[in-house]
N, C-alpha and C. Protein backbone atom coordinates (compact mmCIF):
# COMPACT_ATOMS: atom_id res chain seq x y z
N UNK A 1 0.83 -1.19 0.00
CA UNK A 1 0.00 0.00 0.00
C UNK A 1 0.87 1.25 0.00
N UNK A 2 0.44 2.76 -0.82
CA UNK A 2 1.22 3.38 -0.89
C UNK A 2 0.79 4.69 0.35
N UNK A 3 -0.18 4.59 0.67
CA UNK A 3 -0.08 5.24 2.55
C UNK A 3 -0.48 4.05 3.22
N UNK A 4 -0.14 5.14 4.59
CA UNK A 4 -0.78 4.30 6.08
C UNK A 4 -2.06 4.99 6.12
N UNK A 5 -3.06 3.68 6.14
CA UNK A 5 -4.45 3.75 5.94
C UNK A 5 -4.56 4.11 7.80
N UNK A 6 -3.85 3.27 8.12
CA UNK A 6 -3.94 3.28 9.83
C UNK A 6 -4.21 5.23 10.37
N UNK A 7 -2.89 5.50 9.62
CA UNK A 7 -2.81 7.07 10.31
C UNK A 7 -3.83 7.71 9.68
N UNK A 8 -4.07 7.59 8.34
CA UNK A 8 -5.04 8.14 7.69
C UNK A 8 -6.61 8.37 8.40
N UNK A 9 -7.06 6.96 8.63
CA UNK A 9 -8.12 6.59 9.41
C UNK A 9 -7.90 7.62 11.10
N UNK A 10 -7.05 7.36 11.22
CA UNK A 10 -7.14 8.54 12.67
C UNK A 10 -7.38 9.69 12.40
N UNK A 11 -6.51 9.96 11.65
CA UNK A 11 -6.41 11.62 10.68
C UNK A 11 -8.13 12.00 10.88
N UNK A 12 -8.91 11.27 10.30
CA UNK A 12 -9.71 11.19 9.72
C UNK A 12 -10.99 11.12 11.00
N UNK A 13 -10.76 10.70 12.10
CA UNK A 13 -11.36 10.31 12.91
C UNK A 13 -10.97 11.52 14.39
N UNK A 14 -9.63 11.35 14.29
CA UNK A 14 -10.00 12.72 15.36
C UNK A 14 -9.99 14.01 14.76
N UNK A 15 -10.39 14.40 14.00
CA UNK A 15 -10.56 15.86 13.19
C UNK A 15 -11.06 16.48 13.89
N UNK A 16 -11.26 17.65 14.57
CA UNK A 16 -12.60 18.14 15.33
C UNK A 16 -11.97 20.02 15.66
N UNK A 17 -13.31 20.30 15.36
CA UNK A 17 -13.14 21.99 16.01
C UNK A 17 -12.28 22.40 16.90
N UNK A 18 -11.18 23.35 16.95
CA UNK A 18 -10.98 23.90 17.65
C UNK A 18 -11.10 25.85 17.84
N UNK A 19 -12.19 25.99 18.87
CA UNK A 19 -12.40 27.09 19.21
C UNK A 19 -11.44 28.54 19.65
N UNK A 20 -11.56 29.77 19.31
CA UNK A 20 -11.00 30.92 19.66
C UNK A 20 -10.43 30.79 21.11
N UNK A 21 -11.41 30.35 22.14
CA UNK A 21 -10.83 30.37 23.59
C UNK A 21 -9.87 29.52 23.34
N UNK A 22 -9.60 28.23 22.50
CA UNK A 22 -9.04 27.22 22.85
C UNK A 22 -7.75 27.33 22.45
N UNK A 23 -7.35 28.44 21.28
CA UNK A 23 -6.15 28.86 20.92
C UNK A 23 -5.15 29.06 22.00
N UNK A 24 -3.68 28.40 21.40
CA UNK A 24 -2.72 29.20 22.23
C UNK A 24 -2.48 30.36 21.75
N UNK A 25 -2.45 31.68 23.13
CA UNK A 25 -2.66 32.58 22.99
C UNK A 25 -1.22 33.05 22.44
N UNK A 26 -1.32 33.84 21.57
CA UNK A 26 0.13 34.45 20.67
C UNK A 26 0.39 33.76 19.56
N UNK A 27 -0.12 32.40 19.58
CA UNK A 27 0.51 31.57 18.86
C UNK A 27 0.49 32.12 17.22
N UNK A 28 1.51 32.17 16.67
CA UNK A 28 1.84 32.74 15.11
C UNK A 28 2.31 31.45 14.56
N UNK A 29 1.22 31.25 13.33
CA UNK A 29 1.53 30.22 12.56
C UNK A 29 2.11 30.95 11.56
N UNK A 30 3.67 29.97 10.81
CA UNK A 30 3.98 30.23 9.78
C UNK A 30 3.04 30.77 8.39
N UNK A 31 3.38 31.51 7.50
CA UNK A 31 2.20 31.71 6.51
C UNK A 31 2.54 30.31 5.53
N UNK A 32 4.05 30.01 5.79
CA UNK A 32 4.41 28.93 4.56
C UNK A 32 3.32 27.61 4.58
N UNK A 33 3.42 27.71 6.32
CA UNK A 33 2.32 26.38 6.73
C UNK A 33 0.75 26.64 6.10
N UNK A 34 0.39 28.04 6.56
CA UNK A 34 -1.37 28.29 5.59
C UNK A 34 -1.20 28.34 4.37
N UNK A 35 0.11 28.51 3.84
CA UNK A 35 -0.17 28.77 2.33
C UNK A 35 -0.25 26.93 1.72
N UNK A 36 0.75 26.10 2.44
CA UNK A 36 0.39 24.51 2.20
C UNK A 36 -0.91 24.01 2.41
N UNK A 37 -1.75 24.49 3.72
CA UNK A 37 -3.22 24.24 4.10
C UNK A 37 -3.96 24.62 2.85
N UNK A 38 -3.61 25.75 2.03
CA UNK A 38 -4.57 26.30 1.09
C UNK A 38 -4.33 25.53 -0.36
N UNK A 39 -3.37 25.11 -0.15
CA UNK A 39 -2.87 24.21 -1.60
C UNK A 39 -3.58 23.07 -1.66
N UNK A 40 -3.44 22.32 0.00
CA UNK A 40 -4.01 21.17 0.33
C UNK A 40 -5.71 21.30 -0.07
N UNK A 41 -6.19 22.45 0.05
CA UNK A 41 -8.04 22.62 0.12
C UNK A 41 -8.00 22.86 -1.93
N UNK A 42 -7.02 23.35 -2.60
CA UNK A 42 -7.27 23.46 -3.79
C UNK A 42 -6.86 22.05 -4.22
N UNK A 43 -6.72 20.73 -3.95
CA UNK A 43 -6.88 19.94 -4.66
C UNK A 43 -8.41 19.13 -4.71
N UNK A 44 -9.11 19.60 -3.72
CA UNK A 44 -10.74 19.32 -4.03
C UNK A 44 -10.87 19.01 -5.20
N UNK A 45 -12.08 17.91 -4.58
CA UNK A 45 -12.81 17.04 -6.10
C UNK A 45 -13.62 18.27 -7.04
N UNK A 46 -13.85 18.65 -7.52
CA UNK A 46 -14.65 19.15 -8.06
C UNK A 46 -15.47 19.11 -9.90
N UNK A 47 -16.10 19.47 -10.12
CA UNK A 47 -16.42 19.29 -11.71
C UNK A 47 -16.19 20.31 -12.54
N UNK A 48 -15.27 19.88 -13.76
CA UNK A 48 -14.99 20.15 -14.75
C UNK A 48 -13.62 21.22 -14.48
N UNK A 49 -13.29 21.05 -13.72
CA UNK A 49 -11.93 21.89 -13.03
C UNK A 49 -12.46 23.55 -12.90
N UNK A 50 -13.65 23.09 -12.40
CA UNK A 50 -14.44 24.96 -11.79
C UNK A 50 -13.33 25.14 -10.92
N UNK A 51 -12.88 24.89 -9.78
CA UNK A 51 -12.60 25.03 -8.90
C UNK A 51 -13.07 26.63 -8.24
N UNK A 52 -14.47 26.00 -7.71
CA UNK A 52 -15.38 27.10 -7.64
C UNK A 52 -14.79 27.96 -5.82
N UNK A 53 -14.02 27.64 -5.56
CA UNK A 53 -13.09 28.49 -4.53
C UNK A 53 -12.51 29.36 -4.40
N UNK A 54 -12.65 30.66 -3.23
CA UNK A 54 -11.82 31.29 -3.07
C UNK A 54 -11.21 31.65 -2.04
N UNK A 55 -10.15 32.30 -1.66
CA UNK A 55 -9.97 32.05 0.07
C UNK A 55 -8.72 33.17 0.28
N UNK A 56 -9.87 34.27 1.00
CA UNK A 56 -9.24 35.37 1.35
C UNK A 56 -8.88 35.32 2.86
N UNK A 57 -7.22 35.60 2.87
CA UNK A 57 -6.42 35.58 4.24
C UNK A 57 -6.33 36.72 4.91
N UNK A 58 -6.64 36.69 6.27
CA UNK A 58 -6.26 37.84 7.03
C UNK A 58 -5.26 37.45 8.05
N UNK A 59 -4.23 38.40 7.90
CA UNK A 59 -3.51 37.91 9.18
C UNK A 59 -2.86 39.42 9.89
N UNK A 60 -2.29 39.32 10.70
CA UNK A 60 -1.42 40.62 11.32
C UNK A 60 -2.49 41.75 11.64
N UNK A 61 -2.28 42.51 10.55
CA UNK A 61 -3.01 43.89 10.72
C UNK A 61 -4.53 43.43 10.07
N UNK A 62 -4.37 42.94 9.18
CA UNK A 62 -5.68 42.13 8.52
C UNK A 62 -7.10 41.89 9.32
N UNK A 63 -6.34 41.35 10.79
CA UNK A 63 -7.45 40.39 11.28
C UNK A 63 -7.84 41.85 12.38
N UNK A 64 -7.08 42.38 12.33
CA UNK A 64 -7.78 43.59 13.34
C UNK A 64 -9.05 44.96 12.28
N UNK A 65 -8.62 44.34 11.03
CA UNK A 65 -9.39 45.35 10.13
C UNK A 65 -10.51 44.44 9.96
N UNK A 66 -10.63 42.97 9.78
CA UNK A 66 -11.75 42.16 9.52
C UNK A 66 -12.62 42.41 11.14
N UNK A 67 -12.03 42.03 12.20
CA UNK A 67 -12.48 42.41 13.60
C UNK A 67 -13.94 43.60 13.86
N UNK A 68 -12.89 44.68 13.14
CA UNK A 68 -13.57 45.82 13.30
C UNK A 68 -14.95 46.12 12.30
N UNK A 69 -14.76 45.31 10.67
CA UNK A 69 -15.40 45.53 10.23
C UNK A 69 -16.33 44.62 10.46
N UNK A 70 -16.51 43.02 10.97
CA UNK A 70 -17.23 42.19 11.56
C UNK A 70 -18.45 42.93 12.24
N UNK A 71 -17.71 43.44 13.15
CA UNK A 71 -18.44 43.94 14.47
C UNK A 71 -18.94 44.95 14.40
N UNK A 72 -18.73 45.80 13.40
CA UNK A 72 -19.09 47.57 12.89
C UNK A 72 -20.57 47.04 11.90
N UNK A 73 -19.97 45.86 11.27
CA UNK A 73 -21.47 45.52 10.56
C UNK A 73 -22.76 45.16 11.20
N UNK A 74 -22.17 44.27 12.00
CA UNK A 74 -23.34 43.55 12.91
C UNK A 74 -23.90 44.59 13.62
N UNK A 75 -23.31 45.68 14.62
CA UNK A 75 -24.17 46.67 14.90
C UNK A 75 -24.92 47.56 14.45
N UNK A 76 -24.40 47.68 13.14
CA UNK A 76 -24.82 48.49 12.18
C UNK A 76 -26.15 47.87 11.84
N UNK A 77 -26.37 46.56 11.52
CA UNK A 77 -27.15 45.92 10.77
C UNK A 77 -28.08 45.65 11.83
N UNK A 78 -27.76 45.49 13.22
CA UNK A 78 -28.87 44.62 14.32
C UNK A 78 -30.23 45.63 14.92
N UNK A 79 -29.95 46.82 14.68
CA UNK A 79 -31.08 47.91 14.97
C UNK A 79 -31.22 47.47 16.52
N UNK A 80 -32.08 47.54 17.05
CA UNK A 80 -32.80 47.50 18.21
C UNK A 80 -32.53 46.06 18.87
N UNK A 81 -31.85 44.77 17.94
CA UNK A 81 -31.61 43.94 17.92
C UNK A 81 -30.36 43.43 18.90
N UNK A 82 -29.57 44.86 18.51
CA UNK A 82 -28.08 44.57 19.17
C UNK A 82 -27.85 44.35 20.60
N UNK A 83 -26.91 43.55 20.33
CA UNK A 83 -26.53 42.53 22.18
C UNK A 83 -24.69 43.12 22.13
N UNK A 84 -24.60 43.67 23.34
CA UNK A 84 -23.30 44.20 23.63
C UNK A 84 -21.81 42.73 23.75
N UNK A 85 -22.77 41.61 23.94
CA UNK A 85 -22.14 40.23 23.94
C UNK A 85 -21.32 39.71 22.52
N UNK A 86 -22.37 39.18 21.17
CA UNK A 86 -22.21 39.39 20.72
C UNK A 86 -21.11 40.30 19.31
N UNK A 87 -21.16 41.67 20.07
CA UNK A 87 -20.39 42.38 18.88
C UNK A 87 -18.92 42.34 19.76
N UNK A 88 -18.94 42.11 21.38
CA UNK A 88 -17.62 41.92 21.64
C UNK A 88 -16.70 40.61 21.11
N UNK A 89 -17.88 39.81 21.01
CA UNK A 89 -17.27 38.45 20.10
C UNK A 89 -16.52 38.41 19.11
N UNK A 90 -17.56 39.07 18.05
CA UNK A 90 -16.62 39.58 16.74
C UNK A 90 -15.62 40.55 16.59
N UNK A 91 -15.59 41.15 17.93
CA UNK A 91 -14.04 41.91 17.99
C UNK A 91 -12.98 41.08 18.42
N UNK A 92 -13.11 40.06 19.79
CA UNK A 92 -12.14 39.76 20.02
C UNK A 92 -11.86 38.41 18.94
N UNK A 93 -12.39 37.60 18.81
CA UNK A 93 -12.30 36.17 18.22
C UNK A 93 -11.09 36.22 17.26
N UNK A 94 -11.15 37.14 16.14
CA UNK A 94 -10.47 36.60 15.01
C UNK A 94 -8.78 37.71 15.46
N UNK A 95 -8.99 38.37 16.91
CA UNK A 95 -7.36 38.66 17.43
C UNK A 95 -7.10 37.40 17.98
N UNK A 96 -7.61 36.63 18.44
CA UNK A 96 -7.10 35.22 18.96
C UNK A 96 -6.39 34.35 18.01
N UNK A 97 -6.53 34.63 16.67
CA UNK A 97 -5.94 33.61 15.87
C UNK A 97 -4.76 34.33 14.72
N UNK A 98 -4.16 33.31 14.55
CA UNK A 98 -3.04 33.81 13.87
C UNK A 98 -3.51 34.37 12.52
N UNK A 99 -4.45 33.41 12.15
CA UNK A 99 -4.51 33.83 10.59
C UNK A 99 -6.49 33.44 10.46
N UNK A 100 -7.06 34.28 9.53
CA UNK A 100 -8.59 33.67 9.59
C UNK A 100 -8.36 33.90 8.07
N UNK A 101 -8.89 32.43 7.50
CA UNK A 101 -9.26 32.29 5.88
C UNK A 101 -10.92 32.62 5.99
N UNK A 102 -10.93 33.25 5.01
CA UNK A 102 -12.65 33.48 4.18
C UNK A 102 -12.78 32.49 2.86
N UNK A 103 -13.45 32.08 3.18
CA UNK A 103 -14.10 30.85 2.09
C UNK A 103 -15.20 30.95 1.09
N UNK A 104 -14.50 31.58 0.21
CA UNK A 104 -16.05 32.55 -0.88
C UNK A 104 -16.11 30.85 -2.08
N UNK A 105 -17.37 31.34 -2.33
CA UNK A 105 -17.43 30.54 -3.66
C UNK A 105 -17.59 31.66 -4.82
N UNK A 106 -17.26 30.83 -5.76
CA UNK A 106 -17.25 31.44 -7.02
C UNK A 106 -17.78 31.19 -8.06
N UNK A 107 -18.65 31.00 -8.58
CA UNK A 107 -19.56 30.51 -9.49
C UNK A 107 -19.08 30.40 -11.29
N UNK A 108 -19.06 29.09 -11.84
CA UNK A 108 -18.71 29.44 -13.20
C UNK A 108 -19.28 30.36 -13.78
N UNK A 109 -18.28 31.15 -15.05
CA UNK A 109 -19.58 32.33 -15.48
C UNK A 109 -20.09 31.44 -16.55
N UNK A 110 -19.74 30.52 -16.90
CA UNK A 110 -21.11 29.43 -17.83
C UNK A 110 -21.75 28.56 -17.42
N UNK A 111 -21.87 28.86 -16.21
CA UNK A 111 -22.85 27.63 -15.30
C UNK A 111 -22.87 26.45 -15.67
N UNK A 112 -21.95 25.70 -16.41
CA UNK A 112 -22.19 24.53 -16.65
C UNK A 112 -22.58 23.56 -15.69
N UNK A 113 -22.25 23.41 -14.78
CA UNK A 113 -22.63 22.83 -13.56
C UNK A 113 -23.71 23.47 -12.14
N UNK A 114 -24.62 22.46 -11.92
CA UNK A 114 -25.33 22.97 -10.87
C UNK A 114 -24.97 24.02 -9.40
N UNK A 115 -25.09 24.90 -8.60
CA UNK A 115 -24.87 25.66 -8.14
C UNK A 115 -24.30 24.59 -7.11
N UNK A 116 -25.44 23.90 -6.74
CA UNK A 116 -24.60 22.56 -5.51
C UNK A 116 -23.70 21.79 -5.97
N UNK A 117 -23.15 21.29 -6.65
CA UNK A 117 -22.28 20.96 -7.02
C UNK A 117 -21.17 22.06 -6.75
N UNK A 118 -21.20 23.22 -7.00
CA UNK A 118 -20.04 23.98 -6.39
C UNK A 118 -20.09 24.12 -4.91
N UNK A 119 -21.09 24.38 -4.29
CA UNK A 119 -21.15 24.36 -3.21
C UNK A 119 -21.00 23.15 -2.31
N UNK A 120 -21.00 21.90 -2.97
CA UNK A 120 -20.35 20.92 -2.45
C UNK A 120 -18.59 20.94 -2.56
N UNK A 121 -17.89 21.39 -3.99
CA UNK A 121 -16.91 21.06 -4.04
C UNK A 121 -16.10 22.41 -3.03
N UNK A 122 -16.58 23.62 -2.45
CA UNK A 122 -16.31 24.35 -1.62
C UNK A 122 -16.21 23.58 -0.19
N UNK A 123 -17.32 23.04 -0.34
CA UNK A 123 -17.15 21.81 1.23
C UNK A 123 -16.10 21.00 1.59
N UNK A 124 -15.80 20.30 0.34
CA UNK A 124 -14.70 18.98 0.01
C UNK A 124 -13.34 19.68 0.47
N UNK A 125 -13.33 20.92 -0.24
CA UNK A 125 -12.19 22.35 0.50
C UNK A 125 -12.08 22.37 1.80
N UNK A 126 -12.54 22.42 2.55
CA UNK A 126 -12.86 23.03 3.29
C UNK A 126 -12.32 21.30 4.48
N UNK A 127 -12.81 20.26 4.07
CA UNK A 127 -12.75 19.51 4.60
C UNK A 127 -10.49 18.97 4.65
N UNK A 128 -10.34 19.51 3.20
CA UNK A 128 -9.11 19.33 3.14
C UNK A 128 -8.28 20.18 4.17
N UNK A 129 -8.94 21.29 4.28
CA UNK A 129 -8.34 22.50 5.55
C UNK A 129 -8.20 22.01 6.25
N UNK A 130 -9.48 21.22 6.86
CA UNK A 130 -9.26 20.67 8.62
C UNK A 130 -8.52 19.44 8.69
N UNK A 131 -8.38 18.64 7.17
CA UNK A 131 -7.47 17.26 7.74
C UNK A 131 -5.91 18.40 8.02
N UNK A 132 -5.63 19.06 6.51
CA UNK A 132 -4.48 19.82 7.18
C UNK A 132 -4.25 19.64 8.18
N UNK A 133 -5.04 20.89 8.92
CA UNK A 133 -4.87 21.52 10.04
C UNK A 133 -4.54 20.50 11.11
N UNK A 134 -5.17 19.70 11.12
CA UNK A 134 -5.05 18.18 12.34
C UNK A 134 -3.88 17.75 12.05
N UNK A 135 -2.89 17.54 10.78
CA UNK A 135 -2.49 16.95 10.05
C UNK A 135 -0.70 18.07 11.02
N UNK A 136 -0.93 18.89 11.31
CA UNK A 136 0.16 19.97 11.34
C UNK A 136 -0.27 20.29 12.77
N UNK A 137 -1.10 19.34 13.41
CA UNK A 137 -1.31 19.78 15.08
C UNK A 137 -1.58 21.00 15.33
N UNK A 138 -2.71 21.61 14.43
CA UNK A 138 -2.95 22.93 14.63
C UNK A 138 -4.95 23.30 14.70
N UNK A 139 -5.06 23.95 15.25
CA UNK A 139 -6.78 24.37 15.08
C UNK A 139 -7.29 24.98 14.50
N UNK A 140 -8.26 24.81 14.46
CA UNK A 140 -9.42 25.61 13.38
C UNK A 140 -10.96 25.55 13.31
N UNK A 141 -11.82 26.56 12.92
CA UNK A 141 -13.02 25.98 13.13
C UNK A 141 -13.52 26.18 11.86
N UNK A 142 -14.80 26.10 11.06
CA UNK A 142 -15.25 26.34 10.35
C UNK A 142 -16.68 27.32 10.84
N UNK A 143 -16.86 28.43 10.32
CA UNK A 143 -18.37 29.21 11.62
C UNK A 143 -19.00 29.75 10.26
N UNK A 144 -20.53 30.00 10.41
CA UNK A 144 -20.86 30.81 9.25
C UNK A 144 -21.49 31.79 9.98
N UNK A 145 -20.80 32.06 10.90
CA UNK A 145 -21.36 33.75 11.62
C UNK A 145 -20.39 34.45 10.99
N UNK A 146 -20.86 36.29 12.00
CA UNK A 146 -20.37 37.05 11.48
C UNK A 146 -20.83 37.80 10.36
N UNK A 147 -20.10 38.13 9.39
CA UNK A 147 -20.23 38.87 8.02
C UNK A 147 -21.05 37.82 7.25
N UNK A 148 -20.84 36.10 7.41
CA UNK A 148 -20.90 35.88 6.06
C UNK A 148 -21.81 36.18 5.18
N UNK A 149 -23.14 36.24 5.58
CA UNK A 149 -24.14 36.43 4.19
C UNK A 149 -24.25 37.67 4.15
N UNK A 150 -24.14 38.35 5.03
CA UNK A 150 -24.27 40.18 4.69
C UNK A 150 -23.38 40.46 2.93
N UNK A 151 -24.31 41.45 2.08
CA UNK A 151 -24.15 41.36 0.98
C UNK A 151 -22.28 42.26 1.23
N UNK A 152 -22.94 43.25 2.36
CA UNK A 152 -21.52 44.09 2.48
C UNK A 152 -20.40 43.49 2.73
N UNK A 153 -19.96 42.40 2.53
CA UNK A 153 -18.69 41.54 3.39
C UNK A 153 -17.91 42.03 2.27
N UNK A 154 -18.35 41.92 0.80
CA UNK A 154 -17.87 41.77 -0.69
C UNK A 154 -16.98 42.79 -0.54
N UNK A 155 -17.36 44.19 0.11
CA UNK A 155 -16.04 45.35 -0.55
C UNK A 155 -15.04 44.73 0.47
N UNK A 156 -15.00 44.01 1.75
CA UNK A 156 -13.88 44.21 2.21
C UNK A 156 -13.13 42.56 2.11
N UNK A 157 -14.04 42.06 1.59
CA UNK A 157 -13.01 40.48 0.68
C UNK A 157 -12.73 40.71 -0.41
N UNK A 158 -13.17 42.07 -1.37
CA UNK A 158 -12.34 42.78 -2.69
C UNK A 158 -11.01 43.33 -1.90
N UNK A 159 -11.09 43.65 -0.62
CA UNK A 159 -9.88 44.76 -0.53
C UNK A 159 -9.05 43.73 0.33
N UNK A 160 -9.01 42.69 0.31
CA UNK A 160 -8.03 41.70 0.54
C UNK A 160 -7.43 40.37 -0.28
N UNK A 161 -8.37 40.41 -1.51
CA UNK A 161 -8.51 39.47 -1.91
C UNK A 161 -7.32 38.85 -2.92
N UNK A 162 -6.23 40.11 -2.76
CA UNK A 162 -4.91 39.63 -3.45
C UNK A 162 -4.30 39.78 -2.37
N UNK A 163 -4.29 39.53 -1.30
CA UNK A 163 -3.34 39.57 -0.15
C UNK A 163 -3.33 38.25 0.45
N UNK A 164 -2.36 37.77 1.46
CA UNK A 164 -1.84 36.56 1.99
C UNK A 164 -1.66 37.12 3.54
């Protein structure tokens, strides 16, 4: 056999979330190491070589500008709604971590393929992140709070979106 199915199967088996509190605090991951995690998520299965992925990095100063704009949205957006809990969340969380990837999809512009189908092969990504990540004794979570569906996230994953 040309792997160990053995390690694989563990790989595979203890995968699991790791949370903002749960970070070591300071801890600075190499970028060489996220930039391998991100290589690892672009070999996803996908159809017809869409590779309907995209994956905008914040790190350093980054994650204090995503922070602010997180949390500037959500209040902005919650009206009468807003919880002082909450928007402290989205300030502190993404200073806890070394680096936070954004996980956009991207849609063929000839649609040849069904929308789920990309949105599956964004998953399959995504799944490659976390063997990584386990893979390099490191954490991560996957969350769809925050910014993500707010239409406004777009100008500020344009204004990172050639950055590392």
């Amino acid at each position: 056999m040309k792997y160990n199915v053995k390690e694989i199967n563990h790989l595979m088996r203890n995968r699991r979330s790791v949370f903002p509190d749960q970070f070591a605090a300071g801890k600075r991951i190499p970028d060489e190491i996220v930039q391998q995690i991100l290589e690892n998520a672009r070999w996803a299965p996908n159809h017809g070589h869409t590779e309907p992925w995209h994956f905008v990095v914040f790190t350093g100063e980054g994650l204090k500008t995503f922070a602010n704009f997180q949390s500037n949205l959500y209040k902005e957006s919650a009206g009468e709604k807003f919880k002082e809990a909450p928007y402290q969340k989205l300030q502190r969380n993404p200073l806890l971590a070394s680096h936070v990837i954004a996980l956009c999809m991207k849609r063929d512009p000839n649609k040849k393929h069904p929308e789920i189908e990309e949105i599956a092969a964004v998953a399959c990504a995504v799944e490659n992140i976390y063997l990584s990540v386990t893979a390099y004794g490191l954490g991560g979570y996957w969350t769809t709070g925050g910014v993500t569906y707010n239409e406004k996230a777009k100008s500020l994953l344009q204004q990172f979106k050639n950055t590392r």
